[in-house]
Protein backbone atom coordinates (compact mmCIF):
# COMPACT_ATOMS: atom_id res chain seq x y z
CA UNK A 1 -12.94 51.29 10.12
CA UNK A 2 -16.30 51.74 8.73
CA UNK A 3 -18.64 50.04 6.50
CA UNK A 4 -20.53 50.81 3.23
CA UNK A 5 -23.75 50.49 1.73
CA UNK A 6 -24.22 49.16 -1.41
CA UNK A 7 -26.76 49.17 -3.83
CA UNK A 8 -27.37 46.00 -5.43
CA UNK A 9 -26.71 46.58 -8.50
CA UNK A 10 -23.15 47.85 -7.57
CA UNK A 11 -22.74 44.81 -5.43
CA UNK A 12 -23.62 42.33 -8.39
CA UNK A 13 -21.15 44.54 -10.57
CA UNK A 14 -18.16 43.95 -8.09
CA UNK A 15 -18.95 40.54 -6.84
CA UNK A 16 -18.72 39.27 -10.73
CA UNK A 17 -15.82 41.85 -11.75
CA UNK A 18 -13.62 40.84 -8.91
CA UNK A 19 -15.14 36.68 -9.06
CA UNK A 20 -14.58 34.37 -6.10
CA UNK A 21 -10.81 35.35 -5.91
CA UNK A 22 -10.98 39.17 -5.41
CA UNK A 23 -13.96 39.36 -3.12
CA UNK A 24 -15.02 37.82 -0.22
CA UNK A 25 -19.29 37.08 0.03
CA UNK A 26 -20.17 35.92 3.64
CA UNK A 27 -24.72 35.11 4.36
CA UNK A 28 -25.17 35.48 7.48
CA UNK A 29 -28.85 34.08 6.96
CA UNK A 30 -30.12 30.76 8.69
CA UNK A 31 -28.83 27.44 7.21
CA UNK A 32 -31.98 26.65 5.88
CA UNK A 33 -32.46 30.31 3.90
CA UNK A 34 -29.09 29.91 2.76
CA UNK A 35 -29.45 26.45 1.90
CA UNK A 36 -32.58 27.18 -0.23
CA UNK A 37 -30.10 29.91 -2.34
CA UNK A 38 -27.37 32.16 -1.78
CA UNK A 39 -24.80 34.43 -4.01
CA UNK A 40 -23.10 31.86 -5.87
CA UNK A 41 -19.42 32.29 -4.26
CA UNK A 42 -21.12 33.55 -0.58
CA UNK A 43 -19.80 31.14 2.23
CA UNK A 44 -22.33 30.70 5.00
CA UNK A 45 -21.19 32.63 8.63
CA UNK A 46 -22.78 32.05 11.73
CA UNK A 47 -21.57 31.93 15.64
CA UNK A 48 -19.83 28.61 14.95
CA UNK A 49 -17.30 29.00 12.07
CA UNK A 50 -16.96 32.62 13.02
CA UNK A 51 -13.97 32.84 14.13
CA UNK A 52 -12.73 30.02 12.07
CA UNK A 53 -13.27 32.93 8.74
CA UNK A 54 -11.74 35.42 10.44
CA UNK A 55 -8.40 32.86 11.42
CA UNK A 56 -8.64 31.97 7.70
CA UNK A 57 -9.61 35.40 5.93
CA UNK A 58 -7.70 38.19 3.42
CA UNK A 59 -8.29 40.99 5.16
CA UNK A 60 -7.20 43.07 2.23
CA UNK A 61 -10.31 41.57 -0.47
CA UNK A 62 -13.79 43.73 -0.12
CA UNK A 63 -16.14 42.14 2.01
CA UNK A 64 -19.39 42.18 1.26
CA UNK A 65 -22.43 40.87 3.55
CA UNK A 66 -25.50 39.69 2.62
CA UNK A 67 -28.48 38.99 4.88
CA UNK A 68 -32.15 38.83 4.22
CA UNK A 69 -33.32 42.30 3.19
CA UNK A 70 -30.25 44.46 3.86
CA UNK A 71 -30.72 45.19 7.80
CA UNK A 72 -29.45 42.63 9.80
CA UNK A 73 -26.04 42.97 7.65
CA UNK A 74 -25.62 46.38 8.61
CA UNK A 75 -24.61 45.07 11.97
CA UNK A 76 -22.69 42.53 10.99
CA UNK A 77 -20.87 44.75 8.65
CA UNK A 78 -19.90 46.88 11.11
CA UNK A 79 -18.42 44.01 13.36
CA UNK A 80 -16.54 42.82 10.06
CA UNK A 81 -15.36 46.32 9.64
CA UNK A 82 -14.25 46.97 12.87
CA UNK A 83 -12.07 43.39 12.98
CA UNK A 84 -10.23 44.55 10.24
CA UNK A 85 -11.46 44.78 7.10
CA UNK A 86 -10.19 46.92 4.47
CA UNK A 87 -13.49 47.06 2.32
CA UNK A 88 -16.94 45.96 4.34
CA UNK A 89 -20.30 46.24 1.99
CA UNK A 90 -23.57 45.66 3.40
CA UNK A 91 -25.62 44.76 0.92
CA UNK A 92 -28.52 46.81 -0.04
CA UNK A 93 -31.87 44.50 0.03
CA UNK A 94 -30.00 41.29 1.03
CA UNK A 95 -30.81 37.81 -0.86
CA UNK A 96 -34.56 39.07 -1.78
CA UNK A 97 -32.83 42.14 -4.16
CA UNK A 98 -30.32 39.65 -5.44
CA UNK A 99 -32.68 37.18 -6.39
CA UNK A 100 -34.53 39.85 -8.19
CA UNK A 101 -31.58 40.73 -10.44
């Protein structure tokens, strides 16, 4: 499996089109970045309730992954991906793009 790219504008389109049942938003940001703001339906992931999403996750939704500027969720996406993932986004621009919309 492999992930995608999005632009942010296509990632705002889908998130809303497909709402908090149809898509799954992980930030994989600090607790206090994601704290401050995040995507309204994103659910904070980090080394502690890793595993604990993947136990609980649809495999089958779009994934999409947001970080801070779009790098560090490249990575991740590709982990996400390669677990299983039908549809893994990495989010062009991260949290600063969104927050720009």
């Amino acid at each position: 499996m492999a992930y995608q790219r999005i632009a942010i504008g296509d990632a705002f389109k889908l998130i809303t089109e497909l709402g908090p049942e149809g898509a799954l938003v992980i930030d994989i940001r600090d607790e206090d970045s994601y704290a401050r703001g995040h995507i309204a339906s994103a659910m904070h992931i980090h080394s502690s309730n890793l595993q604990e999403f993947l136990n609980m996750a649809d495999f089958d939704k779009p994934l999409f992954v947001c970080c801070y500027h779009g790098n560090m969720s490249q990575g991740s996406a590709a982990y996400f991906a390669g677990q299983g993932f039908e549809q893994t986004y990495s989010i062009d621009g991260g949290f600063e793009a969104w927050q720009a919309l």
